[in-house]
C-alpha atoms as a PDB file:
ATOM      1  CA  UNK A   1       2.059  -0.734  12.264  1.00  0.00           C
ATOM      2  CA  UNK A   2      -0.542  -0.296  15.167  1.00  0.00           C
ATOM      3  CA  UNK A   3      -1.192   3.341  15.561  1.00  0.00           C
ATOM      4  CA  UNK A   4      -0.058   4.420  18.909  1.00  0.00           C
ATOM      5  CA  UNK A   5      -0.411   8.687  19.233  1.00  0.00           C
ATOM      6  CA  UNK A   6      -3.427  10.196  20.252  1.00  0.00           C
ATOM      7  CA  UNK A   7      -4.885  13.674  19.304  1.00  0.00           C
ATOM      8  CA  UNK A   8      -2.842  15.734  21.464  1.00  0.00           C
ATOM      9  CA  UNK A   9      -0.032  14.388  21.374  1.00  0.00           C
ATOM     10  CA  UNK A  10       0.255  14.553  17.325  1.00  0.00           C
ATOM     11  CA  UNK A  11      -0.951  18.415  17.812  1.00  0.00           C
ATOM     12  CA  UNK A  12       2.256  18.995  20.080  1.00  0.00           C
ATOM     13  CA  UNK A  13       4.526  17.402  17.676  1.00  0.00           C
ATOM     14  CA  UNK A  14       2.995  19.279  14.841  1.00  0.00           C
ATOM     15  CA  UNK A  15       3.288  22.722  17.036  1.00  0.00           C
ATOM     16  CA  UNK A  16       6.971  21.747  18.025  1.00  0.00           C
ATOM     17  CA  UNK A  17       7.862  21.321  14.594  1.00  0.00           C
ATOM     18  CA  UNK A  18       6.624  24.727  13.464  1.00  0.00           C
ATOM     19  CA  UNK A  19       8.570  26.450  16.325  1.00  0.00           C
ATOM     20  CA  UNK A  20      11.800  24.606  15.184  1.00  0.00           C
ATOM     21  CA  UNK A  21      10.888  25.708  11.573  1.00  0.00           C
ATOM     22  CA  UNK A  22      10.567  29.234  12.734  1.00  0.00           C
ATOM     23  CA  UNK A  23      13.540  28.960  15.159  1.00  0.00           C
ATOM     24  CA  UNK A  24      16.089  27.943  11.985  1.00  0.00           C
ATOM     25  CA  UNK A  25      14.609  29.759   9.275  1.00  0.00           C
ATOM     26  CA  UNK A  26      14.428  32.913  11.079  1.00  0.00           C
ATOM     27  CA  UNK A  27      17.958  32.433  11.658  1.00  0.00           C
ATOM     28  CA  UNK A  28      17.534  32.565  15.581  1.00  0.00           C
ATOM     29  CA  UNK A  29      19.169  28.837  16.180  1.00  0.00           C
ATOM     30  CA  UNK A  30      22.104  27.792  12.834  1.00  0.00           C
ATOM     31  CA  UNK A  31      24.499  25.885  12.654  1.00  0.00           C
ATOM     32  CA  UNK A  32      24.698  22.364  14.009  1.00  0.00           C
ATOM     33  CA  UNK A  33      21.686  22.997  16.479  1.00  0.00           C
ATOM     34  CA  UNK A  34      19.581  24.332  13.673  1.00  0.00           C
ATOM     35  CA  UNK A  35      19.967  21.619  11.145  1.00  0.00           C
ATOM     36  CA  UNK A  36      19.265  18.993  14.304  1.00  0.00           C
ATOM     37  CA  UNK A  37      16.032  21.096  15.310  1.00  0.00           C
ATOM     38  CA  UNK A  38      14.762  20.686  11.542  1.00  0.00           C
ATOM     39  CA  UNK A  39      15.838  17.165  11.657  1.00  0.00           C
ATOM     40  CA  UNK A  40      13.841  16.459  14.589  1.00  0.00           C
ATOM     41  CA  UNK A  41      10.809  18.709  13.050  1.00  0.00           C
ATOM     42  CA  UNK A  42      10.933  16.650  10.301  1.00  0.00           C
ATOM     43  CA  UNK A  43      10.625  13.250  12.266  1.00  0.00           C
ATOM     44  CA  UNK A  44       7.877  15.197  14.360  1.00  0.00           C
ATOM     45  CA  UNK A  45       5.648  15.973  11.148  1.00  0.00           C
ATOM     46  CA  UNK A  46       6.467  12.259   9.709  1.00  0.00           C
ATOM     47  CA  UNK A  47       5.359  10.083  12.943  1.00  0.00           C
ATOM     48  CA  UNK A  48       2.128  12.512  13.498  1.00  0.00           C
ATOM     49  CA  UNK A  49       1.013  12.343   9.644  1.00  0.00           C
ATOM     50  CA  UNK A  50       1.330   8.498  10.249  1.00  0.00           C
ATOM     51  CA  UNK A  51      -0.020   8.270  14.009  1.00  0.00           C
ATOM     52  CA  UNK A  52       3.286   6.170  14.616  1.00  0.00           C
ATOM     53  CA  UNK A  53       6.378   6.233  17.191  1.00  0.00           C
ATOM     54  CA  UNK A  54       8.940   3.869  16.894  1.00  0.00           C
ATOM     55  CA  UNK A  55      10.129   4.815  20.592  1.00  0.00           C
ATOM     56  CA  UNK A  56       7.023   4.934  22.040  1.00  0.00           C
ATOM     57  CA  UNK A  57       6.424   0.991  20.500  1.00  0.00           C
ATOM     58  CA  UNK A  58       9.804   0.476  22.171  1.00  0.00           C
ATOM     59  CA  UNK A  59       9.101   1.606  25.352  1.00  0.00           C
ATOM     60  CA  UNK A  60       5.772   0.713  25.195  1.00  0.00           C
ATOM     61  CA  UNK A  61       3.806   3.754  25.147  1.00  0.00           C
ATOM     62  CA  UNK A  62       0.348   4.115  23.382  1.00  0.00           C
ATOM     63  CA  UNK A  63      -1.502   7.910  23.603  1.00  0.00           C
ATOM     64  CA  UNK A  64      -3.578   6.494  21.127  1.00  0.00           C
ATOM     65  CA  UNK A  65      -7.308   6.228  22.996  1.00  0.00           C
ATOM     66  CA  UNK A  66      -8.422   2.871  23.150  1.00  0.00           C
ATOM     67  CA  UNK A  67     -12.068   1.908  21.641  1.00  0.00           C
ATOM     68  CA  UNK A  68     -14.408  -0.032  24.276  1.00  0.00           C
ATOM     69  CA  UNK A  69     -15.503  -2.970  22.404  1.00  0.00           C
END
């Protein structure tokens, strides 16, 4: 797998993830849309820790800075 998220763009996933924590666990958003939000928190945390998208390689999107060689 060929990294393809940058800095920032694993920091908003990571801050995004937190809020949908807070959101369900807080008991502001249950149900259905809660367990989604964690769900999608989950994938969030998972693709940053590993600096990989699946839908960006789809699409083919890379936030990932490139290194002048």
């Amino acid at each position: 797998m060929k990294k393809n998220l940058g800095g920032a763009d694993r920091s908003i996933r990571i801050l995004l993830a937190a809020v949908f924590a807070y959101l369900y666990f807080s008991g502001i958003i249950t149900g259905t849309w809660g367990l989604v939000l964690v769900i999608l928190g989950g994938v969030f945390v998972l693709t940053s820790l590993i600096s990989f998208c699946p839908l960006y390689a789809v699409f083919g999107v890379n936030t990932c800075p490139t290194k002048e060689v």
